[in-house]
PDB file of N, CA and C in Angstrom:
ATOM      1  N   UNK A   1      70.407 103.224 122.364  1.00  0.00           N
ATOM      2  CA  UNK A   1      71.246 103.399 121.190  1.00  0.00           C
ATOM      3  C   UNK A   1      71.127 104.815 120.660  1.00  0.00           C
ATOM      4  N   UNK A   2      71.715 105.392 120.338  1.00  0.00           N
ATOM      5  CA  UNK A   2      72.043 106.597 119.585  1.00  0.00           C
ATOM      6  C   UNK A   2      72.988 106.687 118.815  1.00  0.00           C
ATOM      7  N   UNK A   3      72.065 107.042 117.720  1.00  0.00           N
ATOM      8  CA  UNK A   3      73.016 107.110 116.150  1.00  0.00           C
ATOM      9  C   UNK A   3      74.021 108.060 116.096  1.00  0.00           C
ATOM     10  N   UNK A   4      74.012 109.117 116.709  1.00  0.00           N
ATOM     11  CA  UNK A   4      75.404 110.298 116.584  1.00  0.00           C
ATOM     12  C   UNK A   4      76.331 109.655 116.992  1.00  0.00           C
ATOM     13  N   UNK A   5      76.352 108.766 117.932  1.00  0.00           N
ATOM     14  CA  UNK A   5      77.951 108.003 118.622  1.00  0.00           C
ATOM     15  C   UNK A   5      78.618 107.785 117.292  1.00  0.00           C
ATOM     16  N   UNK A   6      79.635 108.373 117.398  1.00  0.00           N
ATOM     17  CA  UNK A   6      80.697 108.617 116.424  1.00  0.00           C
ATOM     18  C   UNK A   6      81.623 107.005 117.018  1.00  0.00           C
ATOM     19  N   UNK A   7      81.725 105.952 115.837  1.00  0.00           N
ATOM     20  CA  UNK A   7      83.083 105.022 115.902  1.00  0.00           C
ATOM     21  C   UNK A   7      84.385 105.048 115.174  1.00  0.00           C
ATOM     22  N   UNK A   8      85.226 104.874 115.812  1.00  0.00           N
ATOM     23  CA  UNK A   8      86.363 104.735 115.229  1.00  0.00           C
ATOM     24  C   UNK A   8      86.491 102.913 114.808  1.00  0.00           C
ATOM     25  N   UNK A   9      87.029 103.267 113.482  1.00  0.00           N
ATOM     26  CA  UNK A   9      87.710 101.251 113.313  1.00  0.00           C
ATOM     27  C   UNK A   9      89.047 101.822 112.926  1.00  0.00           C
ATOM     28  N   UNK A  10      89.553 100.246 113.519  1.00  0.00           N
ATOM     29  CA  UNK A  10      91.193 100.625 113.261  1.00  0.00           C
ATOM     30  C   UNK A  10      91.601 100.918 111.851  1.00  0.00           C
ATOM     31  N   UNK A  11      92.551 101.209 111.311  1.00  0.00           N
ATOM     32  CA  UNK A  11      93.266 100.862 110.362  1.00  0.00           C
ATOM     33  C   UNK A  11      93.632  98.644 109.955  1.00  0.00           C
ATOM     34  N   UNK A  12      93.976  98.536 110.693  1.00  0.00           N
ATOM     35  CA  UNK A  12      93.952  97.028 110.641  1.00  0.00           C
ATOM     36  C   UNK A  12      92.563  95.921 109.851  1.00  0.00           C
ATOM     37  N   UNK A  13      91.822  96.427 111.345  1.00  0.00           N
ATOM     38  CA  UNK A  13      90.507  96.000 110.505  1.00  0.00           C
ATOM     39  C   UNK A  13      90.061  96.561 109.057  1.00  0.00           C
ATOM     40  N   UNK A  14      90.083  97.746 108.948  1.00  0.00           N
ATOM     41  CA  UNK A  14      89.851  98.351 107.324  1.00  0.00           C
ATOM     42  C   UNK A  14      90.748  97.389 106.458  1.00  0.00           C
ATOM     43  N   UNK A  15      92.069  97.145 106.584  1.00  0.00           N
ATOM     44  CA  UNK A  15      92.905  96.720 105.761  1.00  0.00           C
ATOM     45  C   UNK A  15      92.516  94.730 105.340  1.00  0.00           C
ATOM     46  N   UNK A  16      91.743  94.199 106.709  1.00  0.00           N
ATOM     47  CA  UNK A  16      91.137  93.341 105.946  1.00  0.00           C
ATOM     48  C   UNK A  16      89.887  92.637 105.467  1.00  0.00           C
ATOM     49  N   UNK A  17      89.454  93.921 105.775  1.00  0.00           N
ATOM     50  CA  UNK A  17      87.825  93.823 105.297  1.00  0.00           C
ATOM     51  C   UNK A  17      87.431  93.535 103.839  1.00  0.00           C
ATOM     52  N   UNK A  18      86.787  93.346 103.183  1.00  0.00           N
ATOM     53  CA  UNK A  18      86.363  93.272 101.963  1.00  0.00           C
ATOM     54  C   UNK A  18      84.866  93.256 101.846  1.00  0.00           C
ATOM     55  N   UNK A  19      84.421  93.376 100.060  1.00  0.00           N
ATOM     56  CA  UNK A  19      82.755  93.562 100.524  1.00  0.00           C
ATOM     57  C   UNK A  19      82.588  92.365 100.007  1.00  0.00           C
ATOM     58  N   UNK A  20      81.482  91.682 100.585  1.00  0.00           N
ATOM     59  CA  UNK A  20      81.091  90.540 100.507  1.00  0.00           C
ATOM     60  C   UNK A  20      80.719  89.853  99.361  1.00  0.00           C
ATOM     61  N   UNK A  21      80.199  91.334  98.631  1.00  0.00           N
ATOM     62  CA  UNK A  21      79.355  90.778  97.261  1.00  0.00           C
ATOM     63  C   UNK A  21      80.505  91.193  95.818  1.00  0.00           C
ATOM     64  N   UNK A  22      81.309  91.825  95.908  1.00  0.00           N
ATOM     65  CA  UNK A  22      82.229  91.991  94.606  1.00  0.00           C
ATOM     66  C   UNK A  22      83.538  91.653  95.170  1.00  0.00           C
ATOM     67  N   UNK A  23      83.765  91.308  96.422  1.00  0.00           N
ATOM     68  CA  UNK A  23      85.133  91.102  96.938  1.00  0.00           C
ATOM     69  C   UNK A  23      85.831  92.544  96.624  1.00  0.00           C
ATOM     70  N   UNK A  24      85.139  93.637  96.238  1.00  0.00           N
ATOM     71  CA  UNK A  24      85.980  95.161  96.470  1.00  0.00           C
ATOM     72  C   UNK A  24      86.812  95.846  97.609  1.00  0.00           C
ATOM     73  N   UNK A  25      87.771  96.242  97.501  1.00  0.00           N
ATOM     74  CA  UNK A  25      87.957  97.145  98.902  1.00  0.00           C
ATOM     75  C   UNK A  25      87.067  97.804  99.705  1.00  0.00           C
ATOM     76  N   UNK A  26      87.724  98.113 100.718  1.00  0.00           N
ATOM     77  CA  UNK A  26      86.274  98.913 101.599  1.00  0.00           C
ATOM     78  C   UNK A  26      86.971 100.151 101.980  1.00  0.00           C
ATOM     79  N   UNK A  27      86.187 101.773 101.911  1.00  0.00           N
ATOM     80  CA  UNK A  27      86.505 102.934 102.494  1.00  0.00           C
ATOM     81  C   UNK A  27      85.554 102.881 103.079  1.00  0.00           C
ATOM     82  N   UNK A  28      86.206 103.922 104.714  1.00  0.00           N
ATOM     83  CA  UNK A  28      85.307 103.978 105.962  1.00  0.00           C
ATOM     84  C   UNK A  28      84.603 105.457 105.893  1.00  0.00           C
ATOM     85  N   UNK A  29      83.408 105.492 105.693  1.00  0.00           N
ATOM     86  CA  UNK A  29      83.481 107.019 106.103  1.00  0.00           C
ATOM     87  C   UNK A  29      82.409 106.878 107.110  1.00  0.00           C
ATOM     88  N   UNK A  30      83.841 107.461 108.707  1.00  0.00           N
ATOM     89  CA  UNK A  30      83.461 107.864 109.213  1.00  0.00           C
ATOM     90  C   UNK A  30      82.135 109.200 109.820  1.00  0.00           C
ATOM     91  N   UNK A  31      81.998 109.981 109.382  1.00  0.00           N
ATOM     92  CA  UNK A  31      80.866 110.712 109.320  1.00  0.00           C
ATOM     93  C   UNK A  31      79.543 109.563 109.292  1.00  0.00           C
ATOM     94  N   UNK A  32      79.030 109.351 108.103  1.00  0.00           N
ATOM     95  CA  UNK A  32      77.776 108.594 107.746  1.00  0.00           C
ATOM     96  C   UNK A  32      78.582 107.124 108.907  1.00  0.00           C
ATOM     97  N   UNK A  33      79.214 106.637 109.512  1.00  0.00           N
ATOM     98  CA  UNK A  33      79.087 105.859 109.617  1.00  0.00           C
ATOM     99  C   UNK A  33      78.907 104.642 108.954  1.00  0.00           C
ATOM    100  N   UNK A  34      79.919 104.486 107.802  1.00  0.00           N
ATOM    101  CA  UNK A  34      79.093 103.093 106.767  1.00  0.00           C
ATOM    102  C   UNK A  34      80.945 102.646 106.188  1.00  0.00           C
ATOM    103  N   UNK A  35      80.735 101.968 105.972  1.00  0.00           N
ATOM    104  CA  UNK A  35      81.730 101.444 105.158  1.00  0.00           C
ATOM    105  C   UNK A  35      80.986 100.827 103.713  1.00  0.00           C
ATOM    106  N   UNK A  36      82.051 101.657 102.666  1.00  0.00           N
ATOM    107  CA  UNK A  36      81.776 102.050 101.205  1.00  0.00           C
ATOM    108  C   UNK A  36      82.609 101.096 100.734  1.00  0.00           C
ATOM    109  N   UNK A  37      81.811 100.327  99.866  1.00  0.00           N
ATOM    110  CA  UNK A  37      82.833  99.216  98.690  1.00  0.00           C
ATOM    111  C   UNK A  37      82.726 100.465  97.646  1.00  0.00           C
ATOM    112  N   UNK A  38      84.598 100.094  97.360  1.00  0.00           N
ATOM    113  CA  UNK A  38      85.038 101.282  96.534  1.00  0.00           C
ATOM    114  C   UNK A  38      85.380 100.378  95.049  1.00  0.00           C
ATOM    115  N   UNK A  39      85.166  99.084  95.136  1.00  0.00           N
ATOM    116  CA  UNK A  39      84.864  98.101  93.976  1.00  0.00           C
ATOM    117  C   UNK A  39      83.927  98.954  93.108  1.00  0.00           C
ATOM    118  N   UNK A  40      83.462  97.199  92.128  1.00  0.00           N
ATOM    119  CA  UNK A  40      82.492  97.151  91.375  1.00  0.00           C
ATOM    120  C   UNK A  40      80.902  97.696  91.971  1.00  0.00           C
ATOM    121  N   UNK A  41      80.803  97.001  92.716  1.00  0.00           N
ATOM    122  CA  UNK A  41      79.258  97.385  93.141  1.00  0.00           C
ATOM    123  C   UNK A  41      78.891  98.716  94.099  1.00  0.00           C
ATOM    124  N   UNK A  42      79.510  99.209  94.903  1.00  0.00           N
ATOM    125  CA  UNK A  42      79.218 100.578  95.353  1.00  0.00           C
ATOM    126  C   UNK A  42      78.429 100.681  96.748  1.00  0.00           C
ATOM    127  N   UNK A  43      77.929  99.995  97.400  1.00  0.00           N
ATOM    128  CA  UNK A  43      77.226  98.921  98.417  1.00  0.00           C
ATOM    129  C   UNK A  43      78.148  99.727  99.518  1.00  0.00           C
ATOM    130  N   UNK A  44      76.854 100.461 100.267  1.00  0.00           N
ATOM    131  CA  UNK A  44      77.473 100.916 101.269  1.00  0.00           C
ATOM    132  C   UNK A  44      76.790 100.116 102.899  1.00  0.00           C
ATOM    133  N   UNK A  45      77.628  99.785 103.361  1.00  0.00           N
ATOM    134  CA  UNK A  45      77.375  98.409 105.027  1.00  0.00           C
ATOM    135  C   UNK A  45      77.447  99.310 105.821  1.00  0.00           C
ATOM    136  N   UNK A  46      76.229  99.404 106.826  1.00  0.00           N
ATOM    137  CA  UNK A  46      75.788 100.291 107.962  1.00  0.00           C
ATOM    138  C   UNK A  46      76.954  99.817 109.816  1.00  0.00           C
ATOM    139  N   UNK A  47      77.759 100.843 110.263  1.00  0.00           N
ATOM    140  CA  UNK A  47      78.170 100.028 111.163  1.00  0.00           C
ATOM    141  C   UNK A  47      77.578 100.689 112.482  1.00  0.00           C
ATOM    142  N   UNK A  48      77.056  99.123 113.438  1.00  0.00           N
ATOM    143  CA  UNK A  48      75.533 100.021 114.354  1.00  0.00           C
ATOM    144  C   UNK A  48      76.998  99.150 115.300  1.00  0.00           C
ATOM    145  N   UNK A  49      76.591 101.060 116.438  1.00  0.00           N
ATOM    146  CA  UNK A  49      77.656 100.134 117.957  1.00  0.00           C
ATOM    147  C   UNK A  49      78.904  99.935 117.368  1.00  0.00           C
ATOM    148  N   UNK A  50      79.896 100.364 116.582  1.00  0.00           N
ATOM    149  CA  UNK A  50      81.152 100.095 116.250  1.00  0.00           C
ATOM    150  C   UNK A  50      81.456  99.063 115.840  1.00  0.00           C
ATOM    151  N   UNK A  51      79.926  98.047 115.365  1.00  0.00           N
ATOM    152  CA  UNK A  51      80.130  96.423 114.559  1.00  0.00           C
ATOM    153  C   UNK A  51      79.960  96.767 113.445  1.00  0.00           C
ATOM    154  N   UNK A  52      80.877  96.758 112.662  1.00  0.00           N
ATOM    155  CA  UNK A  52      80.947  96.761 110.748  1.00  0.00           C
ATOM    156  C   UNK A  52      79.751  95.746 110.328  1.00  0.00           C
ATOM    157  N   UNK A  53      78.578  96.154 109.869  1.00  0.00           N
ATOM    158  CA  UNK A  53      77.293  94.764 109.462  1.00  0.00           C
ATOM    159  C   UNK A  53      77.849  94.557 108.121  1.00  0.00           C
ATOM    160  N   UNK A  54      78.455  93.291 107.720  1.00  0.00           N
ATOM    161  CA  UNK A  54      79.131  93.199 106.692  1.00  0.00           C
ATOM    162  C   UNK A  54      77.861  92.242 105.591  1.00  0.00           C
ATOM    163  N   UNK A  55      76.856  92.229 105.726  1.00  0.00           N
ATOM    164  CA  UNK A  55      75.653  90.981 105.302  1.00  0.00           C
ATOM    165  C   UNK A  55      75.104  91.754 103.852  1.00  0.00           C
ATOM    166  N   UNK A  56      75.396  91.667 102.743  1.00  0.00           N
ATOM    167  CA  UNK A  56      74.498  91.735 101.665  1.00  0.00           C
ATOM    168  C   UNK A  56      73.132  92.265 101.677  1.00  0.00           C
ATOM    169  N   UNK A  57      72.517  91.714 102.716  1.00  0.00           N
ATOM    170  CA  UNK A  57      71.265  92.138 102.515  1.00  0.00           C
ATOM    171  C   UNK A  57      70.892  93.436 103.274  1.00  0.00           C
ATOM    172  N   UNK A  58      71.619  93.719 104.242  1.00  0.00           N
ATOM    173  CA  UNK A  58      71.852  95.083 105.248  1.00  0.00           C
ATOM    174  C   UNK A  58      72.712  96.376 104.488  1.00  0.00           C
ATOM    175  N   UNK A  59      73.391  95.838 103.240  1.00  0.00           N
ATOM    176  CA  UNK A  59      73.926  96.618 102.818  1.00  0.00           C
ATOM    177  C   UNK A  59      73.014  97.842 101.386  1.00  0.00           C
ATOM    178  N   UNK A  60      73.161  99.333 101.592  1.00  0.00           N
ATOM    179  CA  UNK A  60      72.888 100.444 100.483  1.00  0.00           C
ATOM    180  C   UNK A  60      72.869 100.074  99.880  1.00  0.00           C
ATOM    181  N   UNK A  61      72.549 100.364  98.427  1.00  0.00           N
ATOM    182  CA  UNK A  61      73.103 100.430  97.199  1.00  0.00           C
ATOM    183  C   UNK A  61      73.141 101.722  96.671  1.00  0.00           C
ATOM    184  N   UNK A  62      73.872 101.562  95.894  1.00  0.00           N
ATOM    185  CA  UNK A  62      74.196 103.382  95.651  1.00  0.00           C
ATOM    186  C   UNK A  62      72.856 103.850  94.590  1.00  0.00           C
ATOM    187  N   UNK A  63      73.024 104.740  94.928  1.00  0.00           N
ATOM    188  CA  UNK A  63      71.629 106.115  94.205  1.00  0.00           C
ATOM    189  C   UNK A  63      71.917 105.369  92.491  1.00  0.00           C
ATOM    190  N   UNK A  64      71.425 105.196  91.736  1.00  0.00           N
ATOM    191  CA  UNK A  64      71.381 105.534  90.522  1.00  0.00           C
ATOM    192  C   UNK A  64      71.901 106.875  89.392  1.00  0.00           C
ATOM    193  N   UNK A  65      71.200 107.537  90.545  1.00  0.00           N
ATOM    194  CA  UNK A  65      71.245 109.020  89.697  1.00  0.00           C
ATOM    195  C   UNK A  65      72.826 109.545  89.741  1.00  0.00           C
ATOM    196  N   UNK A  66      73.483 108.470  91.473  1.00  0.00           N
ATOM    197  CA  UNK A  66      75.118 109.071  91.042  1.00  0.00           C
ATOM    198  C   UNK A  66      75.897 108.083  89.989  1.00  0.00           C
ATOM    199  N   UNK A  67      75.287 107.465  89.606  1.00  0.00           N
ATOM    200  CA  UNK A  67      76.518 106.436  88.247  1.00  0.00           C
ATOM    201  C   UNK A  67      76.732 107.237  87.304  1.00  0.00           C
TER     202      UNK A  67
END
């Protein structure tokens, strides 16, 4: 495994993703690799191998210091 492998997700899949825990939209950013709930909670989901880990408990939470 190697983390630089850059993934692409479709447009499709983005469009029906949601985050698990606020039901927020999801932005992909590509770079970091993560998909960002652009909701309430801020919960960023790690995607390993081009699988979106969509699980609550696998998911960031955002810094504090950026609210």
């Amino acid at each position: 495994m190697n983390s630089e492998n850059a993934y692409t997700l479709s447009k499709t899949l983005l469009d029906i993703l949601a985050c698990p825990a606020c039901k927020g939209e999801i932005a992909y950013d590509e770079a970091a690799q993560k998909l960002v709930c652009v909701g309430t909670c801020k919960r960023r989901y790690p995607i390993r191998e081009g699988i979106p880990v969509m699980l609550i408990d696998e998911a960031e939470m955002p810094d504090e210091e950026l609210r």
